[in-house]
Protein backbone atom coordinates (compact mmCIF):
# COMPACT_ATOMS: atom_id res chain seq x y z
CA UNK A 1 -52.33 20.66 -15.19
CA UNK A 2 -50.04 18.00 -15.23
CA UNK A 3 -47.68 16.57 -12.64
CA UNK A 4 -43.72 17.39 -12.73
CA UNK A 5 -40.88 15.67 -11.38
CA UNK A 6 -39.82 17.34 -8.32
CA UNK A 7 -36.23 16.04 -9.65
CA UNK A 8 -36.35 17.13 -12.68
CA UNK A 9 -35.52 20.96 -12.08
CA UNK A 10 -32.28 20.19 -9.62
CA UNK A 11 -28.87 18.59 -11.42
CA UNK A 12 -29.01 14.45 -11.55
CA UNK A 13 -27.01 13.87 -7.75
CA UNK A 14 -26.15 9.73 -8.64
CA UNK A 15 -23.79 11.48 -11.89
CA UNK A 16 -22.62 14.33 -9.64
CA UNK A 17 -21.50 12.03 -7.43
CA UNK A 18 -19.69 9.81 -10.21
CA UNK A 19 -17.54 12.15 -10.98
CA UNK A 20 -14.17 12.23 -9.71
CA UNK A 21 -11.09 13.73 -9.85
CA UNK A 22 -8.39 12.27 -12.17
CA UNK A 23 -5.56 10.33 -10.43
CA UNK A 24 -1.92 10.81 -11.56
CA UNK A 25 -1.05 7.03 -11.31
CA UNK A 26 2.23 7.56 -13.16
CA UNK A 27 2.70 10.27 -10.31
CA UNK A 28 1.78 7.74 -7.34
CA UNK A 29 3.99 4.98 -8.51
CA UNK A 30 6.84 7.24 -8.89
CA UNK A 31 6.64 8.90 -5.39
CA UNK A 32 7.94 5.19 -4.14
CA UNK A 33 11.15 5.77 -6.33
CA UNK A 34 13.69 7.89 -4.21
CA UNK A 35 17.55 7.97 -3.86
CA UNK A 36 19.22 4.74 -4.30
CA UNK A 37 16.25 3.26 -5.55
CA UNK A 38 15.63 5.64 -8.76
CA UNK A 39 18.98 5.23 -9.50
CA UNK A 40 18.30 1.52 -9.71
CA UNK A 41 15.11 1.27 -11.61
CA UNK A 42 16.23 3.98 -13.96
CA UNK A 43 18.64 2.28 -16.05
CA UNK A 44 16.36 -1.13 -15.85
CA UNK A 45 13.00 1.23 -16.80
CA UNK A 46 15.26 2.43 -19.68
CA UNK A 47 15.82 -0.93 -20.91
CA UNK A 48 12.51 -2.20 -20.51
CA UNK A 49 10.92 0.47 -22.55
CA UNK A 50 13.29 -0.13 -25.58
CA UNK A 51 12.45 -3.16 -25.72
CA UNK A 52 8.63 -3.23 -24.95
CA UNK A 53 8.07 0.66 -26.42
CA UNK A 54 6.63 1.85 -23.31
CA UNK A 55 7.18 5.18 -21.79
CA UNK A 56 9.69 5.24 -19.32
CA UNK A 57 7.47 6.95 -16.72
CA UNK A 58 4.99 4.26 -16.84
CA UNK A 59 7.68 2.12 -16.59
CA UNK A 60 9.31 3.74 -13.51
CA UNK A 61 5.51 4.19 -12.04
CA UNK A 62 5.38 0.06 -12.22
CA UNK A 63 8.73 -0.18 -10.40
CA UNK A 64 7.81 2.41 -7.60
CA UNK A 65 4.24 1.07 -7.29
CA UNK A 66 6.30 -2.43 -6.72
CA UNK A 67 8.46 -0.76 -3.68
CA UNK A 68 5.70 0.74 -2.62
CA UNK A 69 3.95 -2.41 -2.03
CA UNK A 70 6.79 -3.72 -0.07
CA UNK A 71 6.71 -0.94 2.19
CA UNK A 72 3.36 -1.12 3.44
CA UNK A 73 3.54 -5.19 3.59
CA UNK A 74 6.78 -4.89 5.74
CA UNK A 75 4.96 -2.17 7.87
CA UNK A 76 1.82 -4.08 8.26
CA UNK A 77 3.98 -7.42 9.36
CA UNK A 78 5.91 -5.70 11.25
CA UNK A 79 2.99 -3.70 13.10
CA UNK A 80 1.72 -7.59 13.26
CA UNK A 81 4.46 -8.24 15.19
CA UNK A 82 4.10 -5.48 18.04
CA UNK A 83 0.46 -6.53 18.38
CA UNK A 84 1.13 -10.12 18.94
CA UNK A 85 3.80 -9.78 21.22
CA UNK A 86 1.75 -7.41 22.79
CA UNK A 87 -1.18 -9.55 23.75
CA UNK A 88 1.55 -12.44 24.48
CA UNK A 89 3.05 -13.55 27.91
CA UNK A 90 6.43 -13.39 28.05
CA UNK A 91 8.04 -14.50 30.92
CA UNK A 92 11.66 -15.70 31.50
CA UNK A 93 11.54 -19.33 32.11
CA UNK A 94 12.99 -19.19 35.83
CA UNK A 95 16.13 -20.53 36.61
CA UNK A 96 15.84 -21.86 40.05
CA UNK A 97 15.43 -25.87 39.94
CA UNK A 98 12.39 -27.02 41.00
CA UNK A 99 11.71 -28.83 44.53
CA UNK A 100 11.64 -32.62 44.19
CA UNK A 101 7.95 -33.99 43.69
CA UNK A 102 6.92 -30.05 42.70
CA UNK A 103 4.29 -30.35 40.01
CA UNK A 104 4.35 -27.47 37.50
């Protein structure tokens, strides 16, 4: 009798873990376009897209992904920012003069 693959009768687990599900990057890169700022990249996707004869979602997608980007940098330095001044010292200098022959 010969030996079989204990495997071989359940589905292949490395590919069923391979799949995923699809991303709407067009979708993404758009969320970052809101208000002021679609009314902004709008006109300049428009023009871009003539010219290069890309779709203008794609287009917009590129812009929002940009603002997007600029977003989470900005959060991230200023989050930095909290942290550090955090951890820091900050004292006000004093404003008494000191004592003659006082060492600091």
């Amino acid at each position: 009798m010969p030996l079989q693959c204990v495997w071989s009768a359940q589905p292949d687990i490395r590919r069923e873990r391979l799949k995923m599900s699809r991303w709407n990057f067009v979708a993404m890169g758009q969320a970052g376009l809101t208000g002021s700022t679609r009314k902004v990249a709008e006109p300049i996707a428009r023009s871009i897209g003539r010219r290069t004869g890309r779709p203008e979602g794609q287009i917009l997608s590129l812009i929002g992904a940009v603002f997007l980007a600029i977003a989470v940098v900005d959060f991230l330095r200023n989050v930095d920012s909290v942290i550090i001044a955090g951890r820091t010292d900050h004292r006000p200098p004093s404003t008494a003069p000191a004592a003659p022959g006082a060492h600091p």
